[in-house]
PDB file of N, CA and C in Angstrom:
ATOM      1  N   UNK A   1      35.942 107.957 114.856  1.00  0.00           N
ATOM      2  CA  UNK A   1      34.908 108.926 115.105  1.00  0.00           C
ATOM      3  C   UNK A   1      35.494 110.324 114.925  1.00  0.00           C
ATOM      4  N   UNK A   2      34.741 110.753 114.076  1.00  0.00           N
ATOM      5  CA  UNK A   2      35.067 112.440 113.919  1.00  0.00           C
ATOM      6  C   UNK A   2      34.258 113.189 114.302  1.00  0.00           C
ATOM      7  N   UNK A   3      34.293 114.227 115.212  1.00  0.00           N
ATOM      8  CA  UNK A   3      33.670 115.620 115.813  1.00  0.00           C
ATOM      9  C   UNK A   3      34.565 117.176 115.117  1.00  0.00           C
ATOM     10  N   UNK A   4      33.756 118.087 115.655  1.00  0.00           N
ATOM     11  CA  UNK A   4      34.121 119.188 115.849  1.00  0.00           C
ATOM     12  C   UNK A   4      34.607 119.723 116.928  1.00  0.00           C
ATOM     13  N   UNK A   5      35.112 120.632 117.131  1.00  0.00           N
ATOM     14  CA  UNK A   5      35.484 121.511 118.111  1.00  0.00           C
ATOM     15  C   UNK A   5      35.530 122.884 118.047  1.00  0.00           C
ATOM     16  N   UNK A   6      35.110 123.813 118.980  1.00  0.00           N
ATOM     17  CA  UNK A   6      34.974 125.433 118.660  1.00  0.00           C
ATOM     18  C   UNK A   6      36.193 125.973 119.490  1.00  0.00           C
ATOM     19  N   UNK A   7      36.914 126.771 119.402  1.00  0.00           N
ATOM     20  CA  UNK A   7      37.881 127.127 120.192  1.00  0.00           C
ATOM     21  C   UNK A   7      37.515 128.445 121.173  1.00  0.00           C
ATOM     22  N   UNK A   8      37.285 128.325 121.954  1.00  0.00           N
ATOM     23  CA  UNK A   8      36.721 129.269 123.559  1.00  0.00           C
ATOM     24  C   UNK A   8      37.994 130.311 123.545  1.00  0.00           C
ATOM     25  N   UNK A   9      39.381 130.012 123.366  1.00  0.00           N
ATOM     26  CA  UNK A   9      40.357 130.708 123.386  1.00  0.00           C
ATOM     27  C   UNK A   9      41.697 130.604 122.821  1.00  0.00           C
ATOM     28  N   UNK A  10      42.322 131.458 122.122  1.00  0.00           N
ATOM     29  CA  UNK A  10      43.284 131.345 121.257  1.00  0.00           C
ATOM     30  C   UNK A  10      44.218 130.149 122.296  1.00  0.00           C
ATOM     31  N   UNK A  11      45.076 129.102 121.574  1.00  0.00           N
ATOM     32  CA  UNK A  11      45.844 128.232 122.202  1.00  0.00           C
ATOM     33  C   UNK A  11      47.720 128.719 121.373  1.00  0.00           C
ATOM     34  N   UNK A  12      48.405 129.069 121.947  1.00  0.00           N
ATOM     35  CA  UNK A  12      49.390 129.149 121.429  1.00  0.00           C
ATOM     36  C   UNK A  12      50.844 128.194 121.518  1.00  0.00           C
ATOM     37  N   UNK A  13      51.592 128.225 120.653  1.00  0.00           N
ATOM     38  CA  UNK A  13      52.874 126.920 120.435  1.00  0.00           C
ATOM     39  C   UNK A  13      53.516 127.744 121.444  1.00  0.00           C
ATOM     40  N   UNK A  14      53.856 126.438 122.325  1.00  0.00           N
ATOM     41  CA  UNK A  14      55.073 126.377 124.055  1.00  0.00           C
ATOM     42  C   UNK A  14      55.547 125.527 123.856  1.00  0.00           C
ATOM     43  N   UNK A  15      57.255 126.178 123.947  1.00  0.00           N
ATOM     44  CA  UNK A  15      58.427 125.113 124.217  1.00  0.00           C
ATOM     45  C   UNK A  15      57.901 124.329 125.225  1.00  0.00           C
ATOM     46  N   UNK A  16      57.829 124.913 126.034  1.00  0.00           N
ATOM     47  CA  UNK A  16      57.074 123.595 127.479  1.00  0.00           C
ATOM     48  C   UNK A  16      56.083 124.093 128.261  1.00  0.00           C
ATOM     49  N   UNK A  17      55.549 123.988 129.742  1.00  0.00           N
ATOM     50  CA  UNK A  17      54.451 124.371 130.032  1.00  0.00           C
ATOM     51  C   UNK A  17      54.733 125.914 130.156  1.00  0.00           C
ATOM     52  N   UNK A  18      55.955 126.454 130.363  1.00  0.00           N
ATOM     53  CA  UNK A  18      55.812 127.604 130.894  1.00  0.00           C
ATOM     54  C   UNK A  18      56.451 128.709 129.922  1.00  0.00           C
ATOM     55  N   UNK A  19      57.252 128.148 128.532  1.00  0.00           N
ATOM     56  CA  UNK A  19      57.598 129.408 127.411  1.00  0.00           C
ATOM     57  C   UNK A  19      57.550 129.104 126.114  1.00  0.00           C
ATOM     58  N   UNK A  20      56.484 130.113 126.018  1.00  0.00           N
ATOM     59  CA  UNK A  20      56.063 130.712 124.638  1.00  0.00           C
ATOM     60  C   UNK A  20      57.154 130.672 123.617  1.00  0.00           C
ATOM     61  N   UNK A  21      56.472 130.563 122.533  1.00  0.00           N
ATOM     62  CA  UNK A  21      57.288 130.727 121.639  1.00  0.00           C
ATOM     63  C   UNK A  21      57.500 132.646 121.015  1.00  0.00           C
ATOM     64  N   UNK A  22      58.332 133.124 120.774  1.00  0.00           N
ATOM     65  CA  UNK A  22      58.595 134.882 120.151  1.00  0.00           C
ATOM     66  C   UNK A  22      59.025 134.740 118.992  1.00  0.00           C
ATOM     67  N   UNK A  23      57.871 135.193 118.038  1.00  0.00           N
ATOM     68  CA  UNK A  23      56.728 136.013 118.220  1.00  0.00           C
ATOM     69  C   UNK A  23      55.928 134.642 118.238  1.00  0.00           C
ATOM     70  N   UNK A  24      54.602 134.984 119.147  1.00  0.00           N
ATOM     71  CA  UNK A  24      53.650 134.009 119.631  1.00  0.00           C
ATOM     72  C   UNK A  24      53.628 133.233 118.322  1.00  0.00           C
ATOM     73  N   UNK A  25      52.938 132.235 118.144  1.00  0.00           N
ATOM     74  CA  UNK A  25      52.189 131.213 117.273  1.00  0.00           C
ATOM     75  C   UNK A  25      51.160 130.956 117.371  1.00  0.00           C
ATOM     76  N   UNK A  26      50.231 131.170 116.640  1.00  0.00           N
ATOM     77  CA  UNK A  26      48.959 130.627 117.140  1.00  0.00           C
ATOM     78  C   UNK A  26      48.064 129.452 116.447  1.00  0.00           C
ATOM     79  N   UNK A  27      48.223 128.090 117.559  1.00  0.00           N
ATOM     80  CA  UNK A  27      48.066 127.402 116.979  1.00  0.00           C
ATOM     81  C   UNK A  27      46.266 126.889 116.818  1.00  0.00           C
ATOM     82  N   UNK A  28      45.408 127.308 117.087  1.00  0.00           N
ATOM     83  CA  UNK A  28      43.920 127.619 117.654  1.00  0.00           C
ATOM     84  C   UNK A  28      43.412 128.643 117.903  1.00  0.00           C
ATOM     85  N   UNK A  29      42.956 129.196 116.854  1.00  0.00           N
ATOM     86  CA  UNK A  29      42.379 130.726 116.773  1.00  0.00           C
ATOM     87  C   UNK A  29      40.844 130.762 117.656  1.00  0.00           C
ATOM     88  N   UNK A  30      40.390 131.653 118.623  1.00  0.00           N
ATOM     89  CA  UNK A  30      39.400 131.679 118.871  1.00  0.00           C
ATOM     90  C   UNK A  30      38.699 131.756 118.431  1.00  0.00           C
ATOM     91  N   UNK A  31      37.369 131.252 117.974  1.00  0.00           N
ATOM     92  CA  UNK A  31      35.926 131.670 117.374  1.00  0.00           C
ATOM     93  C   UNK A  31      35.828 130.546 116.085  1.00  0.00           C
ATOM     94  N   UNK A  32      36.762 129.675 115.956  1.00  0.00           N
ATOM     95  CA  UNK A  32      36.982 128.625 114.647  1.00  0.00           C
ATOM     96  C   UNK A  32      36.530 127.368 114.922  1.00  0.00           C
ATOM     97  N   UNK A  33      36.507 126.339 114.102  1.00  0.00           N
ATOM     98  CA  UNK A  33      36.241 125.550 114.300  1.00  0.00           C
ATOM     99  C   UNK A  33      37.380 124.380 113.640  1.00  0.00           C
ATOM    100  N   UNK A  34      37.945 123.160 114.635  1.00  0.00           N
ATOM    101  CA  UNK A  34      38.715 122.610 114.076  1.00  0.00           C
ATOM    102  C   UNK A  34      38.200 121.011 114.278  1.00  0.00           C
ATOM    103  N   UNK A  35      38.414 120.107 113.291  1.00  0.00           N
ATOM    104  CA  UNK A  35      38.371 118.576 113.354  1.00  0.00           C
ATOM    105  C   UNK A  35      38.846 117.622 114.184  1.00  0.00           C
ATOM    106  N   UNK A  36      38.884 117.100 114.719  1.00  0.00           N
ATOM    107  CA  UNK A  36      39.199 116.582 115.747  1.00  0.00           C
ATOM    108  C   UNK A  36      38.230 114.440 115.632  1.00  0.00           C
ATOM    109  N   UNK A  37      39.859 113.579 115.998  1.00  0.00           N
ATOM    110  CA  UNK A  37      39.446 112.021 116.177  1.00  0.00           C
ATOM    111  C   UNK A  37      40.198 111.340 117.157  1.00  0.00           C
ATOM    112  N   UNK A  38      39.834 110.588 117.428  1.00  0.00           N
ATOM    113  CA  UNK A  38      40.268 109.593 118.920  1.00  0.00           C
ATOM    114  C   UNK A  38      41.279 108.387 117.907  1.00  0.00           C
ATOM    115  N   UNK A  39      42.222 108.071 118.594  1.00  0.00           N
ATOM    116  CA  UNK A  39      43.075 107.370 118.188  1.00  0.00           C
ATOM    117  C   UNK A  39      43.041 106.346 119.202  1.00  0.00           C
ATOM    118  N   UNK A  40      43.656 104.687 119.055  1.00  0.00           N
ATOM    119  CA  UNK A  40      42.999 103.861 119.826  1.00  0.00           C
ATOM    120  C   UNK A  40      43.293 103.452 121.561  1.00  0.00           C
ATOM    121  N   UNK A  41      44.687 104.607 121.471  1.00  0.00           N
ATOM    122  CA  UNK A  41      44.565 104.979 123.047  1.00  0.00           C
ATOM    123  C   UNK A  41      43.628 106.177 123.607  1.00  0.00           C
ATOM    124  N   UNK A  42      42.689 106.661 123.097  1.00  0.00           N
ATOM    125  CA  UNK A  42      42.143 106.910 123.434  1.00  0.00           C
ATOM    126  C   UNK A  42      42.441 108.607 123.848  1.00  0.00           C
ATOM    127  N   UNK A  43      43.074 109.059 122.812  1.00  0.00           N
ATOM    128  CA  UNK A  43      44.239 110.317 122.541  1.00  0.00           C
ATOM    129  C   UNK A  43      43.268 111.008 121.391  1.00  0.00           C
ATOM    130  N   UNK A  44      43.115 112.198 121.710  1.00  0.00           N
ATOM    131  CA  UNK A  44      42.100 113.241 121.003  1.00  0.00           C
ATOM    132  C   UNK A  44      43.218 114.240 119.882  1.00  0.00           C
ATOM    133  N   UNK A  45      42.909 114.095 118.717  1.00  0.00           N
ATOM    134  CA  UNK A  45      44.151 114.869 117.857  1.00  0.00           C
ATOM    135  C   UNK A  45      43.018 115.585 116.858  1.00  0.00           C
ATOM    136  N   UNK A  46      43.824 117.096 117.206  1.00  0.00           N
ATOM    137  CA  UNK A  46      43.268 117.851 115.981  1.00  0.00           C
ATOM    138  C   UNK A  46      43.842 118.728 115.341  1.00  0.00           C
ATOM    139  N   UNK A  47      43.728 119.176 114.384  1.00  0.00           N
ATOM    140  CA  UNK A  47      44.602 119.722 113.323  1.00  0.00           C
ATOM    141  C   UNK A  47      44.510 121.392 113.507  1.00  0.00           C
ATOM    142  N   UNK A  48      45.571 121.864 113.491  1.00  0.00           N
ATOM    143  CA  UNK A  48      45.879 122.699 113.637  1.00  0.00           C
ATOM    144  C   UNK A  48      45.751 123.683 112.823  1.00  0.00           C
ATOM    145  N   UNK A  49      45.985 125.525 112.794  1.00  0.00           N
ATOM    146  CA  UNK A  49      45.986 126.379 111.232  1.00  0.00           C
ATOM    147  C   UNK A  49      46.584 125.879 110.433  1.00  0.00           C
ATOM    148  N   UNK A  50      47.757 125.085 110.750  1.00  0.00           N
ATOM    149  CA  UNK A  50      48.689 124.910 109.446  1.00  0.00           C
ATOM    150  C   UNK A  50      48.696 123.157 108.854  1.00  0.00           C
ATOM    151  N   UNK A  51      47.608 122.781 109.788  1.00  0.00           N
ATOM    152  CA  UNK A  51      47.111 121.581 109.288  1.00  0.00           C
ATOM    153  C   UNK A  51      48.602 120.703 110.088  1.00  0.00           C
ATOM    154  N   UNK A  52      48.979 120.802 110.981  1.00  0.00           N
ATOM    155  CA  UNK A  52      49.315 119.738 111.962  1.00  0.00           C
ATOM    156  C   UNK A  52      48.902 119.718 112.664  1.00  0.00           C
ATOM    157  N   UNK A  53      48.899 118.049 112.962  1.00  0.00           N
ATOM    158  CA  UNK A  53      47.933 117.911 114.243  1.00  0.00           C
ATOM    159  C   UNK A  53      48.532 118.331 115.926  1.00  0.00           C
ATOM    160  N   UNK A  54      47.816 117.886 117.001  1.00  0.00           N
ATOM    161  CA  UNK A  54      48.219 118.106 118.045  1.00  0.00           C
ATOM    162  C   UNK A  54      46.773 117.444 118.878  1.00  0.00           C
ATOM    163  N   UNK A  55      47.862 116.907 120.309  1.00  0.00           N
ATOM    164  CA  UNK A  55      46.718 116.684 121.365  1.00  0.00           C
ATOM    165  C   UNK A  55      45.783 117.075 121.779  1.00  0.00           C
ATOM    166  N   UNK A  56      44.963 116.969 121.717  1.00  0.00           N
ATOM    167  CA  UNK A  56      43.816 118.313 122.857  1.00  0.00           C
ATOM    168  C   UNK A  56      43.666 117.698 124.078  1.00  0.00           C
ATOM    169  N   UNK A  57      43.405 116.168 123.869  1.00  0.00           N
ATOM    170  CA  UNK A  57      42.763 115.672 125.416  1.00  0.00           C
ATOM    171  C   UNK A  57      44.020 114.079 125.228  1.00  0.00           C
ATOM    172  N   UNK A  58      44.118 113.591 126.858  1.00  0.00           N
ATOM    173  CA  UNK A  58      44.888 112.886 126.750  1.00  0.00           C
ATOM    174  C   UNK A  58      43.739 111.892 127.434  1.00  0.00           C
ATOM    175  N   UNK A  59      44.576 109.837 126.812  1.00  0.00           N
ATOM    176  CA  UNK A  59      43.587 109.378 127.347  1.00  0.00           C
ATOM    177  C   UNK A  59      42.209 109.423 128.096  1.00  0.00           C
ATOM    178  N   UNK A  60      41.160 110.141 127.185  1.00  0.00           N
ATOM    179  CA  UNK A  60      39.945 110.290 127.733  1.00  0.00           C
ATOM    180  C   UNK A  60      39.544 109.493 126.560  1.00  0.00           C
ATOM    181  N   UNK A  61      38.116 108.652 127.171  1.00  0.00           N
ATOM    182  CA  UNK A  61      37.152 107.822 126.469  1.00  0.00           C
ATOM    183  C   UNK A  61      36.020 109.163 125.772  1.00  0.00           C
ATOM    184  N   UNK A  62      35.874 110.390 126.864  1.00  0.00           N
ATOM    185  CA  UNK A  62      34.787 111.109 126.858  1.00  0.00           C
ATOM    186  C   UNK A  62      35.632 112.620 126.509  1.00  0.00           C
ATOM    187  N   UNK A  63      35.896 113.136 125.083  1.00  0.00           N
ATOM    188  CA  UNK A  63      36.658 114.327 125.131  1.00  0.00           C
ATOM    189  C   UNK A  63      36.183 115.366 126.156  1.00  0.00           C
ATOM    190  N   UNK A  64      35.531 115.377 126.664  1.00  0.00           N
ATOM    191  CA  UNK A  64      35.177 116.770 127.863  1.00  0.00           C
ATOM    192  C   UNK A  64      35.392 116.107 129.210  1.00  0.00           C
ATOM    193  N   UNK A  65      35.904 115.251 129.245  1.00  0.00           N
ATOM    194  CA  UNK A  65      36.513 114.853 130.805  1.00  0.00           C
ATOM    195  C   UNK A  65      38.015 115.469 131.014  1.00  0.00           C
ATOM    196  N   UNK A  66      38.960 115.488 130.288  1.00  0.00           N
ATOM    197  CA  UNK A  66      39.588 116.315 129.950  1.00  0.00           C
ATOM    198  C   UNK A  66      39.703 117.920 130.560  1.00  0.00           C
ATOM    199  N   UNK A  67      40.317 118.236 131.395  1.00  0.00           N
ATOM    200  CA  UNK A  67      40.241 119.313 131.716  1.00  0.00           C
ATOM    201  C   UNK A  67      40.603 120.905 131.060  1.00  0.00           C
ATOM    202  N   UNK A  68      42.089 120.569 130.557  1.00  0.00           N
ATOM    203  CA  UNK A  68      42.851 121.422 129.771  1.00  0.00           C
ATOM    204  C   UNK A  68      41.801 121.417 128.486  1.00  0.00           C
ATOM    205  N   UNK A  69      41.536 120.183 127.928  1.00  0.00           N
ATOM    206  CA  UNK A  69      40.233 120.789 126.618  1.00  0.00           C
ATOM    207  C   UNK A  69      38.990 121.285 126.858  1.00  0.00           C
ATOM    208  N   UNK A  70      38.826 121.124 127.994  1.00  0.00           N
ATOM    209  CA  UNK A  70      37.447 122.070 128.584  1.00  0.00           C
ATOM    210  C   UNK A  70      37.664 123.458 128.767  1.00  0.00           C
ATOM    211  N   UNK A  71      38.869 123.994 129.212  1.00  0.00           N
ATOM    212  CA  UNK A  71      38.829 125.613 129.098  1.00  0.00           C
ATOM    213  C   UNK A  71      39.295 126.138 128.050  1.00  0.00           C
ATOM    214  N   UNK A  72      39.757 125.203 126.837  1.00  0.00           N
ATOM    215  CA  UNK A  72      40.036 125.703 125.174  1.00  0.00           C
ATOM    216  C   UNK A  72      39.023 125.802 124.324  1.00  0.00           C
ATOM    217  N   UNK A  73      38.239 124.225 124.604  1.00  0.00           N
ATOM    218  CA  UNK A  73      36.957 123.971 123.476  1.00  0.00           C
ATOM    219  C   UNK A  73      35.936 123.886 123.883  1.00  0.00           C
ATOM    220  N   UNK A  74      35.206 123.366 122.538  1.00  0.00           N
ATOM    221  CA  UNK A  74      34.004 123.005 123.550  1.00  0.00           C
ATOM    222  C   UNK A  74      33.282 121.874 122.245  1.00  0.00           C
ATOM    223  N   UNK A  75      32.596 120.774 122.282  1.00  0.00           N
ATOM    224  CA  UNK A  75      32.653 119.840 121.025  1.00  0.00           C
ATOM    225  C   UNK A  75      31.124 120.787 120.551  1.00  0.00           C
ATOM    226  N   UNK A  76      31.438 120.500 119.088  1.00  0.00           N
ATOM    227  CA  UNK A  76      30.465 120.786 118.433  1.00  0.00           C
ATOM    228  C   UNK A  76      29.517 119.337 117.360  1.00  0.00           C
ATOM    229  N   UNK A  77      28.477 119.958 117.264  1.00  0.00           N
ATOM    230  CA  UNK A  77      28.181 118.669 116.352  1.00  0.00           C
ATOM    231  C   UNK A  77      26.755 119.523 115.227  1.00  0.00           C
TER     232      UNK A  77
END
């Protein structure tokens, strides 16, 4: 299954939860729209500006149960 996604707020590349990468990266530009599919654990991956992918939502059946992808995206259709 393939959806959309709109990005609510720029998401940027972190060594880990707490440091940024210098100079920022930005991997999810606000106001865009990126592709996004469920893989069969149930792992939400979407492609990034430079066309790698990345997580958005972890094991969710329902991408907006997901918390961390609820204050980034929002699904589009």
């Amino acid at each position: 299954m393939m959806e959309l996604l709109y990005c609510k707020r720029d998401v940027v590349k972190k060594l880990n939860d707490y440091v940024e990468v210098h100079p920022p990266v930005i991997l999810f530009k606000s106001g865009n729209l990126y592709p996004v599919h469920i893989d069969v654990n149930h792992n939400w991956i979407a492609t990034d500006e430079e066309g790698r992918d990345h997580m958005v939502a972890e094991r969710a059946k329902n991408i907006s149960d997901d918390y961390w992808f609820q204050f980034h995206f929002e699904v589009r259709t």
